[in-house]
N, C-alpha and C. Protein backbone atom coordinates (compact mmCIF):
# COMPACT_ATOMS: atom_id res chain seq x y z
N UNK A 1 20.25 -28.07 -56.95
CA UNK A 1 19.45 -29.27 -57.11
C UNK A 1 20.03 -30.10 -58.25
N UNK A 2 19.83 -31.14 -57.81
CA UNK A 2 20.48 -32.48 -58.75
C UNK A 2 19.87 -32.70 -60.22
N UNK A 3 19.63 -31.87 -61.41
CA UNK A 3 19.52 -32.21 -62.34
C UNK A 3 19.20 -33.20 -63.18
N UNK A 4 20.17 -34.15 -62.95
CA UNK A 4 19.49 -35.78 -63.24
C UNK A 4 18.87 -36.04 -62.42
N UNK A 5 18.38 -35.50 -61.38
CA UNK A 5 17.65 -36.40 -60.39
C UNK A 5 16.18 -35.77 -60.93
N UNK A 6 16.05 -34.59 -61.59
CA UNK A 6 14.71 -34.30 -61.98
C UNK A 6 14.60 -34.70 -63.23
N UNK A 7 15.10 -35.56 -63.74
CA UNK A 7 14.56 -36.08 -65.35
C UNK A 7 14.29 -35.27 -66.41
N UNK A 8 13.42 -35.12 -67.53
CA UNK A 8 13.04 -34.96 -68.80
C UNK A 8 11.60 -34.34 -68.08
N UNK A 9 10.79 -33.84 -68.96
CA UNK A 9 9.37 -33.25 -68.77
C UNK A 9 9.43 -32.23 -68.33
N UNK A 10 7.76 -31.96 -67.10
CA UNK A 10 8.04 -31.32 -66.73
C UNK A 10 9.27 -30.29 -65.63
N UNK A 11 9.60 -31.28 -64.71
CA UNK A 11 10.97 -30.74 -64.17
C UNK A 11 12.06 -30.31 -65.09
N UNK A 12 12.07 -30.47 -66.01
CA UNK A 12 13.41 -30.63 -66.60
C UNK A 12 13.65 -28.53 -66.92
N UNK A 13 12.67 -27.72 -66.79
CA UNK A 13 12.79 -26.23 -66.25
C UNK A 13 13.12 -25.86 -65.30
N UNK A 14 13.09 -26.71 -63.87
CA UNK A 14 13.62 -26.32 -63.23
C UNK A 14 15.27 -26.09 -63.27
N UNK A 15 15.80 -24.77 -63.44
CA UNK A 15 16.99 -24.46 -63.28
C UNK A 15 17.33 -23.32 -62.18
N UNK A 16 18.83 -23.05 -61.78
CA UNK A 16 19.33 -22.41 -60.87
C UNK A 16 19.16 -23.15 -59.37
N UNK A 17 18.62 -22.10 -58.18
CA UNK A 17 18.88 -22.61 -56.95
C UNK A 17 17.75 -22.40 -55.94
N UNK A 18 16.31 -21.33 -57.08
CA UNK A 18 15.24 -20.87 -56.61
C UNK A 18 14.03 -21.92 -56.74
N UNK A 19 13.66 -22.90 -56.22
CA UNK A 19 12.46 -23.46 -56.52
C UNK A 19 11.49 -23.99 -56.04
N UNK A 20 10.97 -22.35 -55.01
CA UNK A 20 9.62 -22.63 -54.34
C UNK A 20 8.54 -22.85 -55.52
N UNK A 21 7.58 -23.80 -54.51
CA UNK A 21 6.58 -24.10 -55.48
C UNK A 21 5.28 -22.94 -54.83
N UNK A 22 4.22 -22.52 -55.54
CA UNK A 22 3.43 -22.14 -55.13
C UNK A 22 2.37 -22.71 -54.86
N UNK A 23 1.50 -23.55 -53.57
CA UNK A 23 0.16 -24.58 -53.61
C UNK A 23 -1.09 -23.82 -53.24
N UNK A 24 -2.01 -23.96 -53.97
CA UNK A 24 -3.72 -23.71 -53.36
C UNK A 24 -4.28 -24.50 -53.50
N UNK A 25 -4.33 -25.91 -53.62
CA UNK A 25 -5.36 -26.76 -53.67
C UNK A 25 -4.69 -28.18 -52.61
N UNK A 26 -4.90 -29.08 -52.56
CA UNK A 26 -4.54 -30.11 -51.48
C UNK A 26 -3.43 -29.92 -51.10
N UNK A 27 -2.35 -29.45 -51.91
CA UNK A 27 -0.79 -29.29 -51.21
C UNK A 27 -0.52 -28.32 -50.32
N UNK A 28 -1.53 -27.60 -49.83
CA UNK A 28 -1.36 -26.59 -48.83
C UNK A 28 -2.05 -27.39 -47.66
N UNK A 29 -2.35 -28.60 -47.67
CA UNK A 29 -2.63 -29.07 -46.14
C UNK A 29 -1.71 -30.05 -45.64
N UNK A 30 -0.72 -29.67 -44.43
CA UNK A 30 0.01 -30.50 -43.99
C UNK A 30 -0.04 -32.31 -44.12
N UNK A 31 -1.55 -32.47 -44.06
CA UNK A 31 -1.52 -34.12 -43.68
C UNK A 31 -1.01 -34.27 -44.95
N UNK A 32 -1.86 -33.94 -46.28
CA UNK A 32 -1.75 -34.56 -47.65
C UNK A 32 0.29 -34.49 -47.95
N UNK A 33 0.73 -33.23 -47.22
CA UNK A 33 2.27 -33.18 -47.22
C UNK A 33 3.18 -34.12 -47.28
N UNK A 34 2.34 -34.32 -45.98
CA UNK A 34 3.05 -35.35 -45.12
C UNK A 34 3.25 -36.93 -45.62
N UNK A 35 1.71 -37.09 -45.82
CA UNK A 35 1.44 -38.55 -46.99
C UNK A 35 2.46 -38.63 -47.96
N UNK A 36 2.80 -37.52 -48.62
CA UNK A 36 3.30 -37.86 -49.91
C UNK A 36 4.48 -37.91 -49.73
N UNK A 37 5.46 -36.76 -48.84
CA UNK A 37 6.85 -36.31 -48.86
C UNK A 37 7.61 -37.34 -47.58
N UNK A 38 6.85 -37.40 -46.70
CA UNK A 38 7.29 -37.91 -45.00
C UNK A 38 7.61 -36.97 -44.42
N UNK A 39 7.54 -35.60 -44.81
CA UNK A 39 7.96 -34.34 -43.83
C UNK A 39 6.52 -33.38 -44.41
N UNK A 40 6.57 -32.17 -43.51
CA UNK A 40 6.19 -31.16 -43.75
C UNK A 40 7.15 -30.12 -44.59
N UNK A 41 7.24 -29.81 -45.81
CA UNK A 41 8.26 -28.58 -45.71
C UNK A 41 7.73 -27.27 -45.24
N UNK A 42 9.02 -26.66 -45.63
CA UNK A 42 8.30 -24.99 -45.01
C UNK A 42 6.91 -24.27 -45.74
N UNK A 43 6.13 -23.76 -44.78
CA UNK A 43 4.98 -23.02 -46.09
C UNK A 43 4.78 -21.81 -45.23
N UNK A 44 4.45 -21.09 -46.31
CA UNK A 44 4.37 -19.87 -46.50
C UNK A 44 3.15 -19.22 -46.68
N UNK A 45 2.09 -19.13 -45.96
CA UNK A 45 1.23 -18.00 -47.08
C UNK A 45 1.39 -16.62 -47.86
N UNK A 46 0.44 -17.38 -48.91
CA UNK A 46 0.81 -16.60 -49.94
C UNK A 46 -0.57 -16.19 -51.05
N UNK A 47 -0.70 -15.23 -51.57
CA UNK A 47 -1.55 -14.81 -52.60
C UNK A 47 -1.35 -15.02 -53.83
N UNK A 48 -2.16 -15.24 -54.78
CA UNK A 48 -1.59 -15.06 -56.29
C UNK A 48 -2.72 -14.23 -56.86
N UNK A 49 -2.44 -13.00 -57.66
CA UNK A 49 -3.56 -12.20 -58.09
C UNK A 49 -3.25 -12.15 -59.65
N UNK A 50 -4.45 -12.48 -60.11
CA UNK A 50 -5.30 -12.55 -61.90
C UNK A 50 -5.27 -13.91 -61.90
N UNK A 51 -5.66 -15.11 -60.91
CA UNK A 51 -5.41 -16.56 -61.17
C UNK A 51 -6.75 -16.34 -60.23
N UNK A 52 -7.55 -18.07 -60.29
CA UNK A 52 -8.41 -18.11 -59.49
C UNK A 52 -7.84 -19.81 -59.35
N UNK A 53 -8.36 -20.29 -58.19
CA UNK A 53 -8.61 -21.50 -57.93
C UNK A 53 -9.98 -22.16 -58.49
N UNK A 54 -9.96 -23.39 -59.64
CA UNK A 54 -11.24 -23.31 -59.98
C UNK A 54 -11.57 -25.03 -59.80
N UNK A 55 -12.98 -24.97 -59.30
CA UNK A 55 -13.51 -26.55 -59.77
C UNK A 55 -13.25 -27.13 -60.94
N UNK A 56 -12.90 -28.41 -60.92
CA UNK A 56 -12.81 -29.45 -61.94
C UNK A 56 -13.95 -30.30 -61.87
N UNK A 57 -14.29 -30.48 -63.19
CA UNK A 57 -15.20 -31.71 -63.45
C UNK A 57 -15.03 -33.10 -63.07
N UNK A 58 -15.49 -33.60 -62.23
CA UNK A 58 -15.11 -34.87 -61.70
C UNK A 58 -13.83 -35.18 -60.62
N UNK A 59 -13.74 -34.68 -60.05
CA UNK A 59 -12.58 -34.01 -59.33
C UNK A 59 -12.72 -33.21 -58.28
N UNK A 60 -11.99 -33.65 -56.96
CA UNK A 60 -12.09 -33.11 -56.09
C UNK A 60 -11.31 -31.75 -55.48
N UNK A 61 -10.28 -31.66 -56.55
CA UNK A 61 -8.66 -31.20 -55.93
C UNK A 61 -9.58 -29.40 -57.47
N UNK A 62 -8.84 -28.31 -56.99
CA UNK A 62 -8.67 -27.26 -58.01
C UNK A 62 -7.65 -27.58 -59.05
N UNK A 63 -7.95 -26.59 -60.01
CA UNK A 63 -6.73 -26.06 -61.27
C UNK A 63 -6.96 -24.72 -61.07
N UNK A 64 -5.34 -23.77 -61.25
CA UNK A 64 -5.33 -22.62 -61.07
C UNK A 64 -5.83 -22.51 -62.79
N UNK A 65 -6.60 -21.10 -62.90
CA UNK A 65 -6.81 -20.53 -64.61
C UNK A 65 -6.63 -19.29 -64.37
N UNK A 66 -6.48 -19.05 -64.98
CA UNK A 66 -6.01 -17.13 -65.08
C UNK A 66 -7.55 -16.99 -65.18
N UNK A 67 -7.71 -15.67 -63.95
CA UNK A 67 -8.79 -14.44 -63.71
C UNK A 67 -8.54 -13.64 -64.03
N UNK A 68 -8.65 -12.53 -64.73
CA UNK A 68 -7.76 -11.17 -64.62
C UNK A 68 -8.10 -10.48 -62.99
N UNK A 69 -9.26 -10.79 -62.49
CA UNK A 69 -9.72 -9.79 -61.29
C UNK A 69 -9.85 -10.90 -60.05
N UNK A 70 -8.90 -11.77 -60.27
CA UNK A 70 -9.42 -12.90 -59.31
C UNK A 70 -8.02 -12.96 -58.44
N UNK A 71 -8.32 -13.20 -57.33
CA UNK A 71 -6.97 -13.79 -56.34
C UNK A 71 -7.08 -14.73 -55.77
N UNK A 72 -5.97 -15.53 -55.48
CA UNK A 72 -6.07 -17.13 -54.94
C UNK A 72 -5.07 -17.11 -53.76
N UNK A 73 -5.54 -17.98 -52.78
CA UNK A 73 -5.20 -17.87 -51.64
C UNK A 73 -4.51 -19.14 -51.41
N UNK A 74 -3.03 -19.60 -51.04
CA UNK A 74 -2.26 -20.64 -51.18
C UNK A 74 -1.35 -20.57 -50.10
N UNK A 75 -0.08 -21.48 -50.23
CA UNK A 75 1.29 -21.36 -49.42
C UNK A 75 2.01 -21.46 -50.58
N UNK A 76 3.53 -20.97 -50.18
CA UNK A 76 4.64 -21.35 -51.46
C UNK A 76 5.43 -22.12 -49.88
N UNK A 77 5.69 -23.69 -50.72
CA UNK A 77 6.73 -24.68 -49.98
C UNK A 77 8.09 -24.28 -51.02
N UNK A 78 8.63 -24.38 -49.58
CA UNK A 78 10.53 -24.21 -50.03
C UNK A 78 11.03 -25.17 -49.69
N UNK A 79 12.03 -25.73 -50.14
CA UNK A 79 13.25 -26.35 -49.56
C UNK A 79 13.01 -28.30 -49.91
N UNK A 80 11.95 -27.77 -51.15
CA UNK A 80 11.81 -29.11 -51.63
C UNK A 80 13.24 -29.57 -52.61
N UNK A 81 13.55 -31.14 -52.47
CA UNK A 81 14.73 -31.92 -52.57
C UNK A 81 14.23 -32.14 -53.91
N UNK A 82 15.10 -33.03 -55.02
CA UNK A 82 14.72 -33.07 -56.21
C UNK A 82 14.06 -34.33 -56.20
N UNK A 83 14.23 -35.22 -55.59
CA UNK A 83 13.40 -36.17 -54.71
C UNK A 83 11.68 -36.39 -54.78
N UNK A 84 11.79 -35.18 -53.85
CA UNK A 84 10.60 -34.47 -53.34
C UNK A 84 9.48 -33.99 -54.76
N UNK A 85 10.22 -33.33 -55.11
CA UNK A 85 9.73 -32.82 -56.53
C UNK A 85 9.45 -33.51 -57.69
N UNK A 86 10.22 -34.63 -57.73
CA UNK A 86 9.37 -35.98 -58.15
C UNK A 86 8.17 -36.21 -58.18
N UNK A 87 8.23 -36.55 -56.61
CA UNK A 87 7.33 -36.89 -56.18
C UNK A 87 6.02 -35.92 -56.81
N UNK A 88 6.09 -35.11 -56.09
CA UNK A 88 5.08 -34.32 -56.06
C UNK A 88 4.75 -33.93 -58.15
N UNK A 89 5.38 -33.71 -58.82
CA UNK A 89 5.07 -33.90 -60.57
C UNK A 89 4.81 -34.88 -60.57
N UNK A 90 5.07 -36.52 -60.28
CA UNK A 90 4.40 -37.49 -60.53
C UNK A 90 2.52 -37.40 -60.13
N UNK A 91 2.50 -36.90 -58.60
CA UNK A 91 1.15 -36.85 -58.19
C UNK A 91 0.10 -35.35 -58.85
N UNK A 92 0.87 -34.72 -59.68
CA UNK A 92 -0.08 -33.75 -60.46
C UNK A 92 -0.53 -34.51 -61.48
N UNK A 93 -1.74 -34.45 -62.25
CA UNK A 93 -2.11 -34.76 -63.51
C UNK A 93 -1.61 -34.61 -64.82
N UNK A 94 -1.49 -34.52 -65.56
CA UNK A 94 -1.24 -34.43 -66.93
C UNK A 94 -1.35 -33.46 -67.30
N UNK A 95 -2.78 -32.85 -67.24
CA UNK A 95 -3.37 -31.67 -68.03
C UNK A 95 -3.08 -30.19 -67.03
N UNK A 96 -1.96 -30.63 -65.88
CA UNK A 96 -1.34 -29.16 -65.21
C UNK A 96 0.01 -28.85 -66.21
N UNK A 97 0.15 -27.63 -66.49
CA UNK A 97 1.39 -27.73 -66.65
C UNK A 97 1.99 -26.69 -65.91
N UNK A 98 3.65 -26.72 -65.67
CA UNK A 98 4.70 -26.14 -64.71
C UNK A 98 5.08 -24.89 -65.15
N UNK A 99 4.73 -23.69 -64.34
CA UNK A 99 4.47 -22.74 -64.68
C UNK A 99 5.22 -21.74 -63.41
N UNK A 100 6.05 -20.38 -63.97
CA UNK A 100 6.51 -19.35 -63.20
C UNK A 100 5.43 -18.34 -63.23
N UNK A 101 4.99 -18.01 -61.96
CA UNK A 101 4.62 -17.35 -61.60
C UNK A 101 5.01 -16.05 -60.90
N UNK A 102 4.81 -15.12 -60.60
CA UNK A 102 4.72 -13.77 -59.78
C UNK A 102 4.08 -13.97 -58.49
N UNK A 103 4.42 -13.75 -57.48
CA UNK A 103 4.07 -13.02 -56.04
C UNK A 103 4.00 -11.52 -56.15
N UNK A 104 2.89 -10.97 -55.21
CA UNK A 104 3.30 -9.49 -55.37
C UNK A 104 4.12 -9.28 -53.91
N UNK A 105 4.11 -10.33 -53.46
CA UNK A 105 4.87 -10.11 -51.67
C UNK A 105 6.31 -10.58 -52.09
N UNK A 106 6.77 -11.04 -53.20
CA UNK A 106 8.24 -11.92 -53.55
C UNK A 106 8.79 -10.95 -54.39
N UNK A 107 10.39 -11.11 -54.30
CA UNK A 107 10.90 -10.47 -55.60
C UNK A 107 11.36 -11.47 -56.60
N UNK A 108 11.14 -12.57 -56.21
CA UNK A 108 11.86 -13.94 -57.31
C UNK A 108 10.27 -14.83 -57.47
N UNK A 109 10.08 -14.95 -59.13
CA UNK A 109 9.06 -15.83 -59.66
C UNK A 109 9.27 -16.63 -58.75
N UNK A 110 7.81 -18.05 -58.71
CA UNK A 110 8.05 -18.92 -57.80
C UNK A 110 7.33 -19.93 -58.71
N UNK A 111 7.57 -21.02 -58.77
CA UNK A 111 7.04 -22.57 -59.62
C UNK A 111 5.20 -22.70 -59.38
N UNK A 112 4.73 -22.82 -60.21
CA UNK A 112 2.93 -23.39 -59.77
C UNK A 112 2.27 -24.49 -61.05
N UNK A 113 1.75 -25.22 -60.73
CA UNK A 113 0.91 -25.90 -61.56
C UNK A 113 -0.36 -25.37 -62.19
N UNK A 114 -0.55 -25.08 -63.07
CA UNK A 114 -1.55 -24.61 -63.92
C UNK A 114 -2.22 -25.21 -64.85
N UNK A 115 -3.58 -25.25 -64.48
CA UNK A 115 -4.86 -26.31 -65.40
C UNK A 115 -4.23 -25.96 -66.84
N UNK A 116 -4.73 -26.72 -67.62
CA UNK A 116 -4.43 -26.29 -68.85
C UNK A 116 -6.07 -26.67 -69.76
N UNK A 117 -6.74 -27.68 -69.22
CA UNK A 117 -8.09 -28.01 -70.03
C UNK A 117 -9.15 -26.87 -69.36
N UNK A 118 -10.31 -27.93 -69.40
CA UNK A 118 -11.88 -26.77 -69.14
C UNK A 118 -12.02 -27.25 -67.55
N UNK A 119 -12.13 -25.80 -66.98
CA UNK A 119 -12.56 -25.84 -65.70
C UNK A 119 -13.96 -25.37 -65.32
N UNK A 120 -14.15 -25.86 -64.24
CA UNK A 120 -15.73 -25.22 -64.02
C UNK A 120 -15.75 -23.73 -63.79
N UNK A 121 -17.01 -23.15 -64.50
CA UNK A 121 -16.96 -22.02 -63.72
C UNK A 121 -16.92 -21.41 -62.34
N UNK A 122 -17.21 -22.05 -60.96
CA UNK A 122 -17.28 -22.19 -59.74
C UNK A 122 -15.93 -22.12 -59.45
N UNK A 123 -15.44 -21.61 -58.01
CA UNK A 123 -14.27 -21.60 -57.66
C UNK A 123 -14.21 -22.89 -56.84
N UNK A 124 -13.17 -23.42 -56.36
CA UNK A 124 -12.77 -24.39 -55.15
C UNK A 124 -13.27 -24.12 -53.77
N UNK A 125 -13.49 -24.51 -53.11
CA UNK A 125 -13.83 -24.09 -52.06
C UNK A 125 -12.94 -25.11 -50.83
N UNK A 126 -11.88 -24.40 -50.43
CA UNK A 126 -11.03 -25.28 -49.91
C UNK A 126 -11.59 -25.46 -48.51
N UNK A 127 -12.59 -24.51 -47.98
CA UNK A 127 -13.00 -25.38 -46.24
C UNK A 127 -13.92 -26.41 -46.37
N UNK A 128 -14.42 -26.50 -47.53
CA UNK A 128 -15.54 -27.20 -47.95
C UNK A 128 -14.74 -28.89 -48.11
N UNK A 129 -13.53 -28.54 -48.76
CA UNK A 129 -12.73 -30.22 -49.14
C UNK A 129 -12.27 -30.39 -47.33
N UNK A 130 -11.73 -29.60 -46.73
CA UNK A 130 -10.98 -29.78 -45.62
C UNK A 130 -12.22 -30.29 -44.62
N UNK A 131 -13.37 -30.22 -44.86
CA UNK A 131 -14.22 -30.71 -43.98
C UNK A 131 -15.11 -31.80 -44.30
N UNK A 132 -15.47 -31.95 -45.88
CA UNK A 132 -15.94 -33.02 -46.21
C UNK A 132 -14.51 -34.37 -47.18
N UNK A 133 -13.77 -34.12 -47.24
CA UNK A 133 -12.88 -34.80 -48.21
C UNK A 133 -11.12 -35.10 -47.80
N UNK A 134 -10.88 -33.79 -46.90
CA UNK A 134 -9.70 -34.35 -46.35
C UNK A 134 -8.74 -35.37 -46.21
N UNK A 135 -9.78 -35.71 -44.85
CA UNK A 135 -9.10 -36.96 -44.19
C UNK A 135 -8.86 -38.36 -45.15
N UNK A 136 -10.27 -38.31 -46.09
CA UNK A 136 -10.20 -40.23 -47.27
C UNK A 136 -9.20 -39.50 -48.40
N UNK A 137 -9.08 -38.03 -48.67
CA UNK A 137 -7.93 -37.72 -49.88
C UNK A 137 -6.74 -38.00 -49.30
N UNK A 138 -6.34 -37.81 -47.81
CA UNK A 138 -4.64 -38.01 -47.43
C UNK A 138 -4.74 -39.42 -47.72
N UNK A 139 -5.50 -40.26 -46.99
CA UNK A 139 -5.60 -42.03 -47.05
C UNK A 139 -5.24 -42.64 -48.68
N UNK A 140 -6.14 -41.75 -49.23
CA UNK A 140 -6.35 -42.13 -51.17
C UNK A 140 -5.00 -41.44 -51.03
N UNK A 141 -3.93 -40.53 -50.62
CA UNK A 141 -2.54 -40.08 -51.35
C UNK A 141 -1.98 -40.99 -51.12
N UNK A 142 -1.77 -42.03 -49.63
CA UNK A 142 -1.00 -42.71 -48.73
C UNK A 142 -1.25 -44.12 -49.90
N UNK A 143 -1.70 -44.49 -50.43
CA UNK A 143 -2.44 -45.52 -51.07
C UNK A 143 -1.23 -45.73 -52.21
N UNK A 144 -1.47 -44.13 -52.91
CA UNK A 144 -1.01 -43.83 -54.16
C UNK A 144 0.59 -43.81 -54.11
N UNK A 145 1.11 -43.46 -52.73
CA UNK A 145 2.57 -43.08 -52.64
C UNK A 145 3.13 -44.53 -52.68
N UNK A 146 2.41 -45.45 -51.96
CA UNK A 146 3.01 -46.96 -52.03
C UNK A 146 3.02 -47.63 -53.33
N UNK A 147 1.83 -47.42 -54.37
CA UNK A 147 1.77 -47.84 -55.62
C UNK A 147 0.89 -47.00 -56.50
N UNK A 148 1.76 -45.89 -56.89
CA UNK A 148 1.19 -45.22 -58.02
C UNK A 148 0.80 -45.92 -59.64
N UNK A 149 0.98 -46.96 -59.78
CA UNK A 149 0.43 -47.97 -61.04
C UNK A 149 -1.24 -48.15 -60.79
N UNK A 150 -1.61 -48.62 -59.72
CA UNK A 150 -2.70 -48.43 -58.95
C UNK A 150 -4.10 -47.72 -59.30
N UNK A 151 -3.37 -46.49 -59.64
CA UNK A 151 -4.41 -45.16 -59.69
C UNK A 151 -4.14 -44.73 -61.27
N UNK A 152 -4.47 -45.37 -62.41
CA UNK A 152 -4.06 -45.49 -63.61
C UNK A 152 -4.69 -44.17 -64.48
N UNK A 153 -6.06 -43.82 -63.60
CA UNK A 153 -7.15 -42.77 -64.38
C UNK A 153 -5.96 -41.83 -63.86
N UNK A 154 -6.61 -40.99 -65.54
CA UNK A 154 -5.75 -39.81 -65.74
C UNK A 154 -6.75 -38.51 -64.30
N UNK A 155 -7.28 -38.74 -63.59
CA UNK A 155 -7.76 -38.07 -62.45
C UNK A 155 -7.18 -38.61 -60.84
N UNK A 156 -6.05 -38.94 -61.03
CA UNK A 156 -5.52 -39.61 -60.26
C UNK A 156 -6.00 -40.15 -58.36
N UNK A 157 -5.50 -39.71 -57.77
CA UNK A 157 -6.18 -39.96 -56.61
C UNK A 157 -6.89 -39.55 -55.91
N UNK A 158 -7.54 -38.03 -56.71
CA UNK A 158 -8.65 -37.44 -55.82
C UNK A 158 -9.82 -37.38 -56.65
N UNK A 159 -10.31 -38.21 -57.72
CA UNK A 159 -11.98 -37.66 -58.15
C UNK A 159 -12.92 -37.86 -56.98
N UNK A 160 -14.19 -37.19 -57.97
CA UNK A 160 -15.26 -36.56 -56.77
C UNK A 160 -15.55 -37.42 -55.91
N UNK A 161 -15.40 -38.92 -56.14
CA UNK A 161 -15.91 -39.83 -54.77
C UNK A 161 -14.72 -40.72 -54.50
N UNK A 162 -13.28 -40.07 -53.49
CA UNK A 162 -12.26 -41.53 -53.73
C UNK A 162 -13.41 -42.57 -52.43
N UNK A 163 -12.76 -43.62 -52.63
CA UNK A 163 -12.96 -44.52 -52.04
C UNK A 163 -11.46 -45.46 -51.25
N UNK A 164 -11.85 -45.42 -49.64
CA UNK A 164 -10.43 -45.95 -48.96
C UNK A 164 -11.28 -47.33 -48.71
């Protein structure tokens, strides 16, 4: 992967030739993929155990926090371009930061975003977004991919009520 093409910040860890990401919260649903990247990449299901998926305050989308007894249920996408990966660190928040993780099904760490502020105690409930929030969050991504200046709040394009 192209190095300068991932800038300063967070990317700027990404090194070598390994850099699946691990998703449990909107990036594990094809449409929102699709909105952001123009493809589907490959996904994988996948587990992550002592992490939970947790509600955010005002916010529709999870932050992973360390559980010790908790497991989270996700995909790891491969074969993201440095491009791609842009992309996708531009559309995380601020207060995630880029984090190696463990699989217990992998033998190579894999990339994940991790809350770093206060999360709710409640977990995510991802059939719950996929049935009430979905469809106006891909529209609110599609919005954001054309003009991310747009969506200026540091809660970017998914708080609790977007509006298309």
């Amino acid at each position: 992967m192209d190095r300068a093409a991932l800038g300063s910040g967070r990317l700027s860890r990404l090194v070598g030739v390994d850099h699946a990401l691990f998703v449990y919260g909107t990036l594990q649903f094809p449409e929102v993929l699709r909105t952001l990247l123009g493809r589907v990449p490959p996904l994988e299901p996948a587990e992550l155990i002592g992490w939970r998926a947790a509600a955010l305050p005002r916010r529709i989308y999870p932050g992973l926090v360390a559980a010790p007894h908790s497991l989270t249920r996700g995909a790891v996408l491969s074969g993201l371009t440095a491009q791609e990966w842009a992309v996708l660190d531009a559309f995380e928040d601020d207060e995630y930061d880029l984090r190696r993780v463990r699989l217990d099904d992998r033998s190579t760490p894999v990339w994940t975003y991790v809350w770093t502020v206060a999360a709710d105690s409640a977990d995510w409930q991802r059939d719950r977004f996929a049935a009430e929030h979905l469809t106006r969050f891909a529209a609110r991504s599609a919005l954001w991919r054309r003009d991310p200046a747009a969506f200026a709040d540091s809660a970017g394009p998914g708080w609790s009520d977007p509006v298309v």
